[in-house]
Each structure stands twice: as structure tokens, then as C-alpha cells.
N, C-alpha and C. Protein backbone atom coordinates (compact mmCIF):
# COMPACT_ATOMS: atom_id res chain seq x y z
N UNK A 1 -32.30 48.54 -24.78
CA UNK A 1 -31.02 48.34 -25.46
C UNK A 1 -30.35 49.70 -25.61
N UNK A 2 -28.85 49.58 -25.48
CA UNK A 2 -28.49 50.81 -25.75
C UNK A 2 -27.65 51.14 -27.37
N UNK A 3 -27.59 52.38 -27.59
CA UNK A 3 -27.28 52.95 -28.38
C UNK A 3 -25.43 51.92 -28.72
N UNK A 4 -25.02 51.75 -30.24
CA UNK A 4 -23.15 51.62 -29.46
C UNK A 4 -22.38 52.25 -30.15
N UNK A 5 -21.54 52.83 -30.29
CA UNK A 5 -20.52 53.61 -31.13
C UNK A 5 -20.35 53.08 -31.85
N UNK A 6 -19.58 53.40 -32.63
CA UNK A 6 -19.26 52.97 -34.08
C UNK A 6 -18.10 51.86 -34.02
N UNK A 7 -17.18 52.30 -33.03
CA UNK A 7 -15.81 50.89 -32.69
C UNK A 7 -16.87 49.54 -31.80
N UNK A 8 -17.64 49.84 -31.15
CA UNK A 8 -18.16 48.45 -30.79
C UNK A 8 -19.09 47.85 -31.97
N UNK A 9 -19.99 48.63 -32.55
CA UNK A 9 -20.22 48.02 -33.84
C UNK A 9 -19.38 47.04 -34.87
N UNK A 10 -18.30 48.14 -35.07
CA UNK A 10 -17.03 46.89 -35.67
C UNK A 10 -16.96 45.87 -35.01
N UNK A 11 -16.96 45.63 -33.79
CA UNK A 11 -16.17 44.64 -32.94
C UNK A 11 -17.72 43.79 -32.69
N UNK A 12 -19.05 44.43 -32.92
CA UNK A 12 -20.25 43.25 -32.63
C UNK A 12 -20.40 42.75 -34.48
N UNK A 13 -19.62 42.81 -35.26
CA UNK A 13 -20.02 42.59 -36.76
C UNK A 13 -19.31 41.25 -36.76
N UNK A 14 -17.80 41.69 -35.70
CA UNK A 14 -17.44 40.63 -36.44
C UNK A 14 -17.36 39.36 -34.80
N UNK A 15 -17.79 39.59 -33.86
CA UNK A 15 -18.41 38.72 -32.94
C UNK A 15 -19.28 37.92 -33.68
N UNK A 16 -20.58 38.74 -34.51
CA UNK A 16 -21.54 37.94 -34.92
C UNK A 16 -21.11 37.39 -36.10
N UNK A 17 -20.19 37.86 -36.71
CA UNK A 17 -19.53 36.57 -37.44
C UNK A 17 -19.38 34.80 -37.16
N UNK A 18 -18.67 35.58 -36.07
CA UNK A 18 -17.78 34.71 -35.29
C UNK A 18 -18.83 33.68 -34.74
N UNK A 19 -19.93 34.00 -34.05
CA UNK A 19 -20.28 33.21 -33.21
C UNK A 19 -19.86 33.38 -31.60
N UNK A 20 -18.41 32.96 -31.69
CA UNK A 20 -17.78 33.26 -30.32
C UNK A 20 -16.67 33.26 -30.99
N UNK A 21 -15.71 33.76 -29.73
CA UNK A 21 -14.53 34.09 -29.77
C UNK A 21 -13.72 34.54 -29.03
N UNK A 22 -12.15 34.20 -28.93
CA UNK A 22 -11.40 35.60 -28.12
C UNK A 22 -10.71 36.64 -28.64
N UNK A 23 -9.92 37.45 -27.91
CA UNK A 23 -9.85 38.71 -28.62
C UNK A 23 -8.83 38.71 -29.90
N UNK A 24 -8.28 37.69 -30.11
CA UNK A 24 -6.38 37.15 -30.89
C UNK A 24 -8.10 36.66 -32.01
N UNK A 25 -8.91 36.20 -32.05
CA UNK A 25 -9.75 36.01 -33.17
C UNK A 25 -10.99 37.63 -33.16
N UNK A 26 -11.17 38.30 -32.60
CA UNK A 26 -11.73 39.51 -33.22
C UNK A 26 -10.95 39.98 -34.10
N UNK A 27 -9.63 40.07 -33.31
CA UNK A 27 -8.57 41.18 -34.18
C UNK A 27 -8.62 40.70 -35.96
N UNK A 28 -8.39 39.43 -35.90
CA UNK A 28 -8.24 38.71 -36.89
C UNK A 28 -9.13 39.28 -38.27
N UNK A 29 -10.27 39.49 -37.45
CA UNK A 29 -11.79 39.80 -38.19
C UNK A 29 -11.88 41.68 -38.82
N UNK A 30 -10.54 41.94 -38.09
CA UNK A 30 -10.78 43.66 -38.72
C UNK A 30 -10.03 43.74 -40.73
N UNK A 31 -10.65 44.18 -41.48
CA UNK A 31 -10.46 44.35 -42.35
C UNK A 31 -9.13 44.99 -42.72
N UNK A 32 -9.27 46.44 -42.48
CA UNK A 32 -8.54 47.64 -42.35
C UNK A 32 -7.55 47.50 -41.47
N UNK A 33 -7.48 48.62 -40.84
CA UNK A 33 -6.43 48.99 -39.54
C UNK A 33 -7.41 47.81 -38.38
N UNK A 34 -6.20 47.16 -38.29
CA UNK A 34 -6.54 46.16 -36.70
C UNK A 34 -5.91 47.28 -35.48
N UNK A 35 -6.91 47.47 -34.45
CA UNK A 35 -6.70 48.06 -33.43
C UNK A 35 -5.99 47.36 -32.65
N UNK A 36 -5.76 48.28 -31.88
CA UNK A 36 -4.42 46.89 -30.50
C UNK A 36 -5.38 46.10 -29.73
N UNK A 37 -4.38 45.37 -29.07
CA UNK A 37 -5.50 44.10 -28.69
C UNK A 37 -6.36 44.48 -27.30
N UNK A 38 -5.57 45.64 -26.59
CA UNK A 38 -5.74 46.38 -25.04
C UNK A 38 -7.43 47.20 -25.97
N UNK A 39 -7.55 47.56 -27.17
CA UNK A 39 -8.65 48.47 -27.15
C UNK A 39 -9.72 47.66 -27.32
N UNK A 40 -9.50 46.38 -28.40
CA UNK A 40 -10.66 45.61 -28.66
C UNK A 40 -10.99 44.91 -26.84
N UNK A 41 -9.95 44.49 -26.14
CA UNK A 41 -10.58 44.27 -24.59
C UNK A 41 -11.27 45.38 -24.25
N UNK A 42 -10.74 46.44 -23.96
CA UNK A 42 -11.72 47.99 -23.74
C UNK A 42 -13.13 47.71 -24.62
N UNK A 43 -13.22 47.92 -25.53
CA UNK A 43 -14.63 47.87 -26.29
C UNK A 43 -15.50 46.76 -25.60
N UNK A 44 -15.05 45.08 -25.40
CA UNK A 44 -15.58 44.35 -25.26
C UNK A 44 -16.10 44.22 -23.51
N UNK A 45 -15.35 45.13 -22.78
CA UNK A 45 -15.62 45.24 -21.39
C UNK A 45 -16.85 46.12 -21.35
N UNK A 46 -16.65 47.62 -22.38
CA UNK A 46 -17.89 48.24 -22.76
C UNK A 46 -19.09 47.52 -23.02
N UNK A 47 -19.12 46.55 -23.58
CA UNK A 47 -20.23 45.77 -24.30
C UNK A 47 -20.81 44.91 -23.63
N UNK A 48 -19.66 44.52 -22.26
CA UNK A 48 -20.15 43.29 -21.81
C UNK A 48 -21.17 44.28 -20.76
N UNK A 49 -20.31 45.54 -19.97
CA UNK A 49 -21.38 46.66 -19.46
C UNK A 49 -23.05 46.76 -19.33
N UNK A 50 -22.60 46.89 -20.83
CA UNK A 50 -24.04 47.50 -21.44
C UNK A 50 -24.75 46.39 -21.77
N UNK A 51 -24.64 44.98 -21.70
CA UNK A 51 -25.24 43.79 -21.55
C UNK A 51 -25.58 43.58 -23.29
N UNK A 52 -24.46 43.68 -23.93
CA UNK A 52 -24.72 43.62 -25.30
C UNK A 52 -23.84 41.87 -25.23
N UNK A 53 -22.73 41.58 -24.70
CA UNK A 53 -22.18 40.49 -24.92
C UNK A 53 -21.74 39.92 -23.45
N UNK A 54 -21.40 38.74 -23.44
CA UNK A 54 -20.90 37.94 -22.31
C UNK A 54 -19.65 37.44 -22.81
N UNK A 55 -19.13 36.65 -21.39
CA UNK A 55 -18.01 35.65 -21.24
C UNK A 55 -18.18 34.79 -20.96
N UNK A 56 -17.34 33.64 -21.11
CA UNK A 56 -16.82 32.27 -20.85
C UNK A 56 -15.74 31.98 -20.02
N UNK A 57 -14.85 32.04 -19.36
CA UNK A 57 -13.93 31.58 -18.76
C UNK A 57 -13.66 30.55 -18.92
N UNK A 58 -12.40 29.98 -19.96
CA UNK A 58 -11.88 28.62 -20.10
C UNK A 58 -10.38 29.13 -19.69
N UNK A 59 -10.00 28.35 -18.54
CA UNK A 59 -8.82 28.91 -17.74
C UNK A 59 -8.73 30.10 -17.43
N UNK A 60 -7.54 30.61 -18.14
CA UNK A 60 -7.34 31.72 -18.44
C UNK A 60 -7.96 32.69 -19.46
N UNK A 61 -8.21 32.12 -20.16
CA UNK A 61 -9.06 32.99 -21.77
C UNK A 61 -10.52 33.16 -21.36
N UNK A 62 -10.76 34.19 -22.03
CA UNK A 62 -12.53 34.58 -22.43
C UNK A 62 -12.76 34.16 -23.57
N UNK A 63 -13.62 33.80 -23.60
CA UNK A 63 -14.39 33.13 -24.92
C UNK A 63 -15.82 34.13 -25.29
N UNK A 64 -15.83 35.34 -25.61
CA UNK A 64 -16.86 36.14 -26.31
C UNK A 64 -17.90 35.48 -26.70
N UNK A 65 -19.18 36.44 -26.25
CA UNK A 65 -20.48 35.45 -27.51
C UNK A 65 -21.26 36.96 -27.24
N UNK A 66 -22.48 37.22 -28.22
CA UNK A 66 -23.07 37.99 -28.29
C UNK A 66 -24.24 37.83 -27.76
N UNK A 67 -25.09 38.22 -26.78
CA UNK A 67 -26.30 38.68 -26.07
C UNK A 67 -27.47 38.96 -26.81
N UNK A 68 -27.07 39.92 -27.74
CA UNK A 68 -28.15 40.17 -28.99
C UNK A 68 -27.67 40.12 -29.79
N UNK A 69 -28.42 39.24 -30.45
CA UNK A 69 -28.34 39.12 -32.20
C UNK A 69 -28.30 40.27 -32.81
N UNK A 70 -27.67 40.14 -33.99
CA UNK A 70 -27.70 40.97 -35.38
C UNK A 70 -28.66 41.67 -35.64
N UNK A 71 -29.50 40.59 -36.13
CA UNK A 71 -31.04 41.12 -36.21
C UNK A 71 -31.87 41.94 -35.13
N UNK A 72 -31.67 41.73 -33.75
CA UNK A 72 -32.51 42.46 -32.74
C UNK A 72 -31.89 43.80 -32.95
N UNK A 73 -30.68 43.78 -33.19
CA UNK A 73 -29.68 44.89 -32.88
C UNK A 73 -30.36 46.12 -33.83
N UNK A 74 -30.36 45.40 -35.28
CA UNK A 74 -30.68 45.98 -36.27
C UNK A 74 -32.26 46.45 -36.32
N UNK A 75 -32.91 45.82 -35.81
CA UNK A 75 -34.42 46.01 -35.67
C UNK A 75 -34.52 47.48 -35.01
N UNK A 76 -33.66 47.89 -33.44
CA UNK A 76 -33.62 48.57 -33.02
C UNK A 76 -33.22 49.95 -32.96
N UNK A 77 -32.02 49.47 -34.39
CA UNK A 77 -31.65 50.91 -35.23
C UNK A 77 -32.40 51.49 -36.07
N UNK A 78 -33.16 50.52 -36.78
CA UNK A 78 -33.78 51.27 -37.45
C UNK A 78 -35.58 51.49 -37.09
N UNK A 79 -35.45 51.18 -35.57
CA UNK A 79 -36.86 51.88 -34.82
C UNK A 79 -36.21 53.10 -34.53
N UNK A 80 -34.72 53.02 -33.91
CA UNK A 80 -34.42 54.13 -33.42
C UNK A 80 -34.69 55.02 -34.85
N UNK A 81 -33.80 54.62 -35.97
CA UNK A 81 -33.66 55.61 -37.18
C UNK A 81 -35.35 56.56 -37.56
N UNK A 82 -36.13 55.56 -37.77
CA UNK A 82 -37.69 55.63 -38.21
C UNK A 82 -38.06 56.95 -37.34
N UNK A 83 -38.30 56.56 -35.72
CA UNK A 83 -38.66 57.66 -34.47
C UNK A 83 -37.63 59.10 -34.77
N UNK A 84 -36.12 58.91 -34.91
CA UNK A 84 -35.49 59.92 -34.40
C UNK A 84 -35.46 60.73 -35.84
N UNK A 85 -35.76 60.23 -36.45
CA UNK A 85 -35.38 60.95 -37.76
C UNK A 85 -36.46 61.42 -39.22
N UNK A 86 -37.50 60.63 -38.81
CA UNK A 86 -38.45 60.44 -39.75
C UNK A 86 -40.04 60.46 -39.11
N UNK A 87 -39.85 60.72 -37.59
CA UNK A 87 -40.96 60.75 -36.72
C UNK A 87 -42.08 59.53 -36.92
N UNK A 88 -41.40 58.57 -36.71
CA UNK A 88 -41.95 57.28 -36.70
C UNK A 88 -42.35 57.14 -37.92
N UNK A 89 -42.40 57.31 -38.80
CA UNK A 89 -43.70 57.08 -40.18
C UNK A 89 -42.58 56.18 -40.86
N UNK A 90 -42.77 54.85 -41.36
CA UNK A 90 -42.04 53.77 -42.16
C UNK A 90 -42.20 54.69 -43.43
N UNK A 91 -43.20 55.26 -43.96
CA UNK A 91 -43.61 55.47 -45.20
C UNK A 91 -42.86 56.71 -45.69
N UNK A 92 -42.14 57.79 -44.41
CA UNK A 92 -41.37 59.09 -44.82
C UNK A 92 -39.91 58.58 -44.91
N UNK A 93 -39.44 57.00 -44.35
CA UNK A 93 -38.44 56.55 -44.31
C UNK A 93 -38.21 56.23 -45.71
N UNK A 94 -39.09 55.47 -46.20
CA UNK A 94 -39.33 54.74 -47.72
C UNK A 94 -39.10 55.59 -49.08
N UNK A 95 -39.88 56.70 -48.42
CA UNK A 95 -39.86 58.12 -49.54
C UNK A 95 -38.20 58.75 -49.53
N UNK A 96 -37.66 58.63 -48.22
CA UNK A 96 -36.11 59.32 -48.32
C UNK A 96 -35.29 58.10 -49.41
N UNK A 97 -35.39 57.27 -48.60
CA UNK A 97 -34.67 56.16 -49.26
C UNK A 97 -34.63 56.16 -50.75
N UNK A 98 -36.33 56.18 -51.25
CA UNK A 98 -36.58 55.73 -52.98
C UNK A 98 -36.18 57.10 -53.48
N UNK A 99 -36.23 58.35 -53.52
CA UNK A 99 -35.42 59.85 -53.02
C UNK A 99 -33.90 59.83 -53.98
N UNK A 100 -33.63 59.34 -52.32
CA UNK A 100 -32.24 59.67 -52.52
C UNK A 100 -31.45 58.46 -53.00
N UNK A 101 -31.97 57.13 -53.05
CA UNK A 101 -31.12 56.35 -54.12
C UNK A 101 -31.55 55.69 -55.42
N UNK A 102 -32.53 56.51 -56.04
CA UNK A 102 -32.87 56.44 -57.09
C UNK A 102 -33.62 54.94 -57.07
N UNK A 103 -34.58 54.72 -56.37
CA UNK A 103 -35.00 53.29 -56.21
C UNK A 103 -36.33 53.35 -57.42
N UNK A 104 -36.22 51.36 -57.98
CA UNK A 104 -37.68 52.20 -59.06
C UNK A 104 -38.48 51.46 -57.98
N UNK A 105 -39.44 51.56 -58.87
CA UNK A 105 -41.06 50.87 -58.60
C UNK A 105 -40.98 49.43 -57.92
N UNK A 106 -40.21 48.87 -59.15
CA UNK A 106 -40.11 47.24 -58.49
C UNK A 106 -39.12 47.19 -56.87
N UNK A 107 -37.86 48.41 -56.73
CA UNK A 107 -37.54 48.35 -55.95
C UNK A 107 -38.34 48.53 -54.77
N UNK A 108 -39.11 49.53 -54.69
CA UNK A 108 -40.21 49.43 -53.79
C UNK A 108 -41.27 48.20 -53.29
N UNK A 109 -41.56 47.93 -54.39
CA UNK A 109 -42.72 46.85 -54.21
C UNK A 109 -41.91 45.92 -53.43
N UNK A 110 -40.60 45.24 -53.44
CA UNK A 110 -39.90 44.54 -52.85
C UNK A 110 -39.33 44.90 -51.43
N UNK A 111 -39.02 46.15 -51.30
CA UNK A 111 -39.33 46.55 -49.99
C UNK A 111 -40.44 46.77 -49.27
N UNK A 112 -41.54 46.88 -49.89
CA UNK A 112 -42.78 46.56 -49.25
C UNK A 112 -42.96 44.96 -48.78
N UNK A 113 -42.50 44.04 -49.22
CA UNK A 113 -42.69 42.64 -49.41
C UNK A 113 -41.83 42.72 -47.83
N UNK A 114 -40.74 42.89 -48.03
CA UNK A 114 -39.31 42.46 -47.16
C UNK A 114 -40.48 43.25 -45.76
N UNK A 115 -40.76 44.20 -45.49
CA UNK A 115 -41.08 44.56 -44.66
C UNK A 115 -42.32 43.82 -44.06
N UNK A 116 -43.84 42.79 -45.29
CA UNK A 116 -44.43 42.78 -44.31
C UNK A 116 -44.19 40.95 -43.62
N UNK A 117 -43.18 40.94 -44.08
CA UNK A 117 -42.43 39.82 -43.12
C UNK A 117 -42.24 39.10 -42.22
């Protein structure tokens, strides 16, 4: 799997919203500043690239769907995060985390739970 910028992220948040979709319903899905409709096609040509999402062809329209789930996606960030940043150890990840956001005890124990899942 590859790595995705931060604008295809936006645009796989709200795919996996979506389910499916075309691009007149991504746009729909931006919170903030909606990008033009020529960039969210750019992003989604990126994505389809990198085998993160596919198409549909109904006539004329694409109909978007996502390749990988949320969850795989996410699994993979935070293998990437764990390896690139914390040298694999779950447990130096746990220590930054409880650290730096003031997590208590019970918060832990519950992330211990969530993790052995």
C-alpha cells in the first residue's frame, strides 16, 4: 500500500463515507474550502493509480468506490507510524501517547483492551 497525501486523504474520508460516489457528491462532502471539481478528478485519478480506489462507468459518469477500507488504511498508518517513528515497539507508542495527552490509568487499560482485539 502506498503512502497518500493529505488532499487524497480528505477525498478517501469522505469516499468512505460515501460508500460510492461521483465527483458533484465528494465535493459535497468537503467541510471547509471545497476544492474545484478538475482537482478532486486529479486526486481521484491519483488514487485510482495507486490502486487505492476504482470506477464504474454508468454512461457518461464515474461512480467512485474505495479499494481499501478505512480500517486497512488505518492499520497501515499506524504500522507505518509504530516502525517509522517509535521503532516498532507498540509499548514506546503507548508511553508517547499516555505522555503527551495526559492519559490516566483507566485510559490505558482501555487501550490495552482496544488493542488486543
Amino acid at each position: 500500500m502506498k503512502q497518500l497525501t493529505k488532499a487524497e486523504e480528505e477525498v478517501m474520508h469522505i469516499l468512505w463515507e460515501l460508500g460510492e460516489g461521483i465527483i458533484k457528491d465528494i465535493l459535497k462532502g468537503f467541510k471547509d474550502k471545497t476544492p474545484a471539481y478538475n482537482t478532486v478528478a486529479t486526486v481521484l485519478k491519483v488514487l485510482k493509480k495507486k490502486e487505492i480506489v476504482d470506477y464504474k462507468a454508468i454512461g457518461t459518469t464515474y461512480v467512485y468506490f474505495a479499494l481499501v477500507s478505512k480500517e486497512e488504511y488505518s492499520s497501515y498508518q499506524m504500522k507505518h507510524l509504530m516502525t517509522n517513528y517509535f521503532g516498532g515497539s507498540f509499548t514506546r507508542l503507548a508511553a508517547f501517547f499516555a505522555k503527551d495527552n495526559d492519559m490516566t490509568l483507566d485510559d490505558l487499560e482501555l487501550m490495552l483492551k482496544e488493542s488486543k482485539k
